[in-house]
N, C-alpha and C. Protein backbone atom coordinates (compact mmCIF):
# COMPACT_ATOMS: atom_id res chain seq x y z
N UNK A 1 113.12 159.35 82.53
CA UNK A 1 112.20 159.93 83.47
C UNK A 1 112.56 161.40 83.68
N UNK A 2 111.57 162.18 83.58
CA UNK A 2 111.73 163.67 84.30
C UNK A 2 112.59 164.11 85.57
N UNK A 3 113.06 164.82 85.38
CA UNK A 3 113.41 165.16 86.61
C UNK A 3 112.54 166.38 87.58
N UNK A 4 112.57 166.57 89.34
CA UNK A 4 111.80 167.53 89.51
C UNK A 4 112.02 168.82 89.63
N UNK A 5 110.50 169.25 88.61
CA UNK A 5 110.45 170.53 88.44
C UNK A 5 110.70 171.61 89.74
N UNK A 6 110.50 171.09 90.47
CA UNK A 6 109.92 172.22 91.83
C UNK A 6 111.11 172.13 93.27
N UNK A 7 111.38 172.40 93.93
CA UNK A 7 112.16 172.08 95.11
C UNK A 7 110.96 172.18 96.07
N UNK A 8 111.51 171.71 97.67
CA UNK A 8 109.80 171.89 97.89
C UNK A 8 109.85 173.10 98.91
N UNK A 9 110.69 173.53 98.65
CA UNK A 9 110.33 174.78 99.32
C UNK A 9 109.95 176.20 98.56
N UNK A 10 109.87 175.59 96.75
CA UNK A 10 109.14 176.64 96.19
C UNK A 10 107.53 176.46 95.84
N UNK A 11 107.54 174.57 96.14
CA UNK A 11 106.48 173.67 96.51
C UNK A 11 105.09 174.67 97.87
N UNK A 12 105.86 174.82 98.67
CA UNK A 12 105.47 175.59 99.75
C UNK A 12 104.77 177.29 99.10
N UNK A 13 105.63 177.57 98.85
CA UNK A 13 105.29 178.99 97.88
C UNK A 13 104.40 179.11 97.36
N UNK A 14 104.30 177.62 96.25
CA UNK A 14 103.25 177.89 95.31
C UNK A 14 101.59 177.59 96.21
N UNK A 15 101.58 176.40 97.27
CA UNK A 15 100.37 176.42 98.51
C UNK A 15 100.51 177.77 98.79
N UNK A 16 101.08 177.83 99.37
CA UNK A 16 100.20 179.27 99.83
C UNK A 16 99.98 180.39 99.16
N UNK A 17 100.38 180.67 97.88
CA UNK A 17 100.08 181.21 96.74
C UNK A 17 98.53 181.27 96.55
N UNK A 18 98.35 179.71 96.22
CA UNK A 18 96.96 179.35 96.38
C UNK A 18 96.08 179.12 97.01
N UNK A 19 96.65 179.52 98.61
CA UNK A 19 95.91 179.37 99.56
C UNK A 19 95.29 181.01 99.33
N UNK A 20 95.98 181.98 98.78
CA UNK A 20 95.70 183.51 99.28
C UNK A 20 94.69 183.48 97.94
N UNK A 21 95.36 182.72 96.32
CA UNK A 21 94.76 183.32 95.60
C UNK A 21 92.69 182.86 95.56
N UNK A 22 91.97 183.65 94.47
CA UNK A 22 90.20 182.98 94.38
C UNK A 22 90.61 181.74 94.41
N UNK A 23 91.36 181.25 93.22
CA UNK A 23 90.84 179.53 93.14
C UNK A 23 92.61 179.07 93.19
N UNK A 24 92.49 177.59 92.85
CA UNK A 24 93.71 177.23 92.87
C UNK A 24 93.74 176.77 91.54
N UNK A 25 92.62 177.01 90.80
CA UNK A 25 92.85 176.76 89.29
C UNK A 25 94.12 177.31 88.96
N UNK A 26 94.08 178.63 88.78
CA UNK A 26 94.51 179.64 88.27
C UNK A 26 95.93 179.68 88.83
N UNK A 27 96.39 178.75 89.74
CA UNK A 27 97.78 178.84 89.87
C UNK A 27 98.44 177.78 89.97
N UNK A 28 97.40 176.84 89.56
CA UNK A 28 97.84 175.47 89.10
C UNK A 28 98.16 175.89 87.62
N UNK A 29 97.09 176.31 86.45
CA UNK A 29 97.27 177.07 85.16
C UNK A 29 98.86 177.46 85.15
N UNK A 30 99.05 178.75 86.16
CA UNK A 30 99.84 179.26 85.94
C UNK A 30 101.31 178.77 86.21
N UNK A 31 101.44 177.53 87.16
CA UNK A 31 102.39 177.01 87.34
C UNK A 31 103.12 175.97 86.37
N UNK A 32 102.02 175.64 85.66
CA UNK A 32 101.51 174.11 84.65
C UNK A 32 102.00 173.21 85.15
N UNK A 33 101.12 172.49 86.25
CA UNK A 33 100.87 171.23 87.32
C UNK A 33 99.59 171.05 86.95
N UNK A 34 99.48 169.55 87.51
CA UNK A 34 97.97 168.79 87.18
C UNK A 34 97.23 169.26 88.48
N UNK A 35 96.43 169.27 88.62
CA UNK A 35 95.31 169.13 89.38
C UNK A 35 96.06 167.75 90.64
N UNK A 36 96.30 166.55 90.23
CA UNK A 36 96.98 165.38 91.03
C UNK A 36 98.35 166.35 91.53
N UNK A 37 98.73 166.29 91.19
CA UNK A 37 100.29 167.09 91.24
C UNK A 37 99.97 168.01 92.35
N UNK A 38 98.80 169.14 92.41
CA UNK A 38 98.78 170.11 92.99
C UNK A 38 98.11 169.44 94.53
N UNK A 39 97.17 168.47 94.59
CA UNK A 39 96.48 167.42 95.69
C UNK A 39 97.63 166.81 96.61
N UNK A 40 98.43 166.11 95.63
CA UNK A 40 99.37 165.40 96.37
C UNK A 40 100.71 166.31 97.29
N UNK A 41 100.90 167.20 96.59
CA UNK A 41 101.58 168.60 97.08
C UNK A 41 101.20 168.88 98.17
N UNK A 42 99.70 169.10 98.71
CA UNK A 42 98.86 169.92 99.14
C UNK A 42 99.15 168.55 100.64
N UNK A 43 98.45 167.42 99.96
CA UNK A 43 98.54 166.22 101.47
C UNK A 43 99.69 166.20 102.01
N UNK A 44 101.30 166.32 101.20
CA UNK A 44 102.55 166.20 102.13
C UNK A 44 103.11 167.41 102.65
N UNK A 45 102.65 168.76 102.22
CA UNK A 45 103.47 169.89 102.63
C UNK A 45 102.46 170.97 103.01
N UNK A 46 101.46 170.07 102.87
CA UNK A 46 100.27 171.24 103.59
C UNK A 46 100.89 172.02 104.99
N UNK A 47 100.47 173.35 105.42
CA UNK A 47 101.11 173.80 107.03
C UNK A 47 102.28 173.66 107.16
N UNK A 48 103.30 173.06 106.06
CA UNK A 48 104.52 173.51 106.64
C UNK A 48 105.27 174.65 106.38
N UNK A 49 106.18 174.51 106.95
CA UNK A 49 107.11 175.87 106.67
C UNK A 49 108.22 175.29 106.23
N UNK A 50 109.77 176.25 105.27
CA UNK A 50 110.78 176.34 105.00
C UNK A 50 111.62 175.25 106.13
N UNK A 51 111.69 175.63 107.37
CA UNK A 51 112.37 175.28 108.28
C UNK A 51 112.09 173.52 108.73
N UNK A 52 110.64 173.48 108.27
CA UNK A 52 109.89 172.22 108.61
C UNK A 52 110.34 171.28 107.31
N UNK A 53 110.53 171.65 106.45
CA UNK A 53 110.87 170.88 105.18
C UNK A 53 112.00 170.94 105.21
N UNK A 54 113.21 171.48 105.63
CA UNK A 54 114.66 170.89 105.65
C UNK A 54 114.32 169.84 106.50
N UNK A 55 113.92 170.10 107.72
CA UNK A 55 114.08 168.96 108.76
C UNK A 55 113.39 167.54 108.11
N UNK A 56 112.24 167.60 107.52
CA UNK A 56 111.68 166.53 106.63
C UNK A 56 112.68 166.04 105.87
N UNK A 57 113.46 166.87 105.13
CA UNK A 57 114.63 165.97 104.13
C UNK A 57 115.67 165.80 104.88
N UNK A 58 116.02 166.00 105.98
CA UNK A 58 117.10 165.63 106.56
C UNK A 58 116.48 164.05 107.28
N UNK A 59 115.67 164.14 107.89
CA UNK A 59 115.07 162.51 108.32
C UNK A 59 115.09 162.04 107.39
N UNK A 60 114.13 162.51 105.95
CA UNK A 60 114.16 161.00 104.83
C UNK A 60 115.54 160.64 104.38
N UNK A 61 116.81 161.54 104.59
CA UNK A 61 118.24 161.28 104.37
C UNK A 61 118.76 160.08 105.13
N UNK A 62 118.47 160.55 106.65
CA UNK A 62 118.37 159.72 107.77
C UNK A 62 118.18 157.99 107.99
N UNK A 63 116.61 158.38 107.19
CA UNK A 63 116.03 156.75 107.03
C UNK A 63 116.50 156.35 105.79
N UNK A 64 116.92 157.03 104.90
CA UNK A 64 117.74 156.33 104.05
C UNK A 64 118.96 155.25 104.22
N UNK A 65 119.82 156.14 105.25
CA UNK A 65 120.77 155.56 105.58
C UNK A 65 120.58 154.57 106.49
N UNK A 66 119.53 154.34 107.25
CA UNK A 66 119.09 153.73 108.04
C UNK A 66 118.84 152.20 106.94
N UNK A 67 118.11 152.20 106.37
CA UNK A 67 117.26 151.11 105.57
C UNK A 67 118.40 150.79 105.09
N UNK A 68 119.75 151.68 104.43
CA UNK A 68 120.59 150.77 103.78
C UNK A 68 121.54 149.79 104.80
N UNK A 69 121.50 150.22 105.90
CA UNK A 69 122.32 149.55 107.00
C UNK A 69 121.76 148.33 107.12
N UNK A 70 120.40 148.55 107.11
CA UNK A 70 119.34 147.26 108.24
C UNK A 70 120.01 146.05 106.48
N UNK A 71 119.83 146.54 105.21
CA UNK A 71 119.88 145.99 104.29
C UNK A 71 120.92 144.99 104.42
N UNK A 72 122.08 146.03 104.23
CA UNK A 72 123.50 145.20 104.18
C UNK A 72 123.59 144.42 105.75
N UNK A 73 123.40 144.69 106.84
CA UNK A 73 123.46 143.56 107.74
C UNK A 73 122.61 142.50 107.95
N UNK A 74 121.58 142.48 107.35
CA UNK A 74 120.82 141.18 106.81
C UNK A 74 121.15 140.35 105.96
N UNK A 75 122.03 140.95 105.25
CA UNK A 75 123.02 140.24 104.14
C UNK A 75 124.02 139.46 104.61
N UNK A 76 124.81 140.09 105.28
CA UNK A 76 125.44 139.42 105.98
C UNK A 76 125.24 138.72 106.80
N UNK A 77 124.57 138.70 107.80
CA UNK A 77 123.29 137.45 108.70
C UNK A 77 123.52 136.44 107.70
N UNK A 78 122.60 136.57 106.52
CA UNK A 78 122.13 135.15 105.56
C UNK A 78 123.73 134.98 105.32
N UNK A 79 124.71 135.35 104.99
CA UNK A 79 125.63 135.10 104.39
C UNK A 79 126.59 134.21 105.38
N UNK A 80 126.99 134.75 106.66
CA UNK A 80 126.86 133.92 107.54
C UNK A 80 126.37 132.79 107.87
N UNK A 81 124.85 132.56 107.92
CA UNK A 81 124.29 131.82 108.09
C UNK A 81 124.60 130.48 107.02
N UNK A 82 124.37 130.88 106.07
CA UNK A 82 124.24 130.04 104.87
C UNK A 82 125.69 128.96 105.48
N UNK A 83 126.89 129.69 105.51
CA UNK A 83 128.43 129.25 105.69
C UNK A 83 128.56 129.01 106.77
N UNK A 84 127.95 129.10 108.13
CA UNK A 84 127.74 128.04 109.25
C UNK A 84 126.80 126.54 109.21
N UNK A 85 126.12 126.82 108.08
CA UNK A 85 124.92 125.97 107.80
C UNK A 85 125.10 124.45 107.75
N UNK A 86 126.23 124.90 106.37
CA UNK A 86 127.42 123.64 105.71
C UNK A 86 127.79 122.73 106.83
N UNK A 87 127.68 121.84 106.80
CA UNK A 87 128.59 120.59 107.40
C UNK A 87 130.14 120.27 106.92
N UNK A 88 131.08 120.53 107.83
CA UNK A 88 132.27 120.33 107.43
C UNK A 88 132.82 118.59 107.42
């Protein structure tokens, strides 16, 4: 799999690039992004700023660590569970 081309705070750059330039053809062209690529860009980082997108990757860091917690202590729940379950 690819890895990504863009960070998104040059992500940001290139919106409003195309917010200033005639079309957004021409800097989709010039970037060489799809048309999808440049849409989906546009729905998650539309209006933000530099400052607004650290804070965005610092939460999805956040809920990362979050989801792996909820993970592994559900594991352990069943694992528990299972070994109280048993009849001695």
């Amino acid at each position: 799999m690819k890895g990504k081309r863009y960070s998104p705070e040059q992500i940001v750059k290139i919106l409003r690039e195309a917010e200033k330039a005639e079309s957004a053809r021409e800097v989709i062209r010039r970037y060489d992004i799809t048309e999808q690529t440049f849409c989906r860009w546009k729905k998650v980082y539309a209006g933000m700023e530099v400052p607004d997108i650290k804070r965005l990757k610092a939460i999805m860091e956040e809920n990362l660590r979050l989801k792996r917690l909820v993970a592994d202590l559900a594991l352990k729940i069943s694992l528990l569970e299972e070994v109280n379950s048993k009849k001695w």
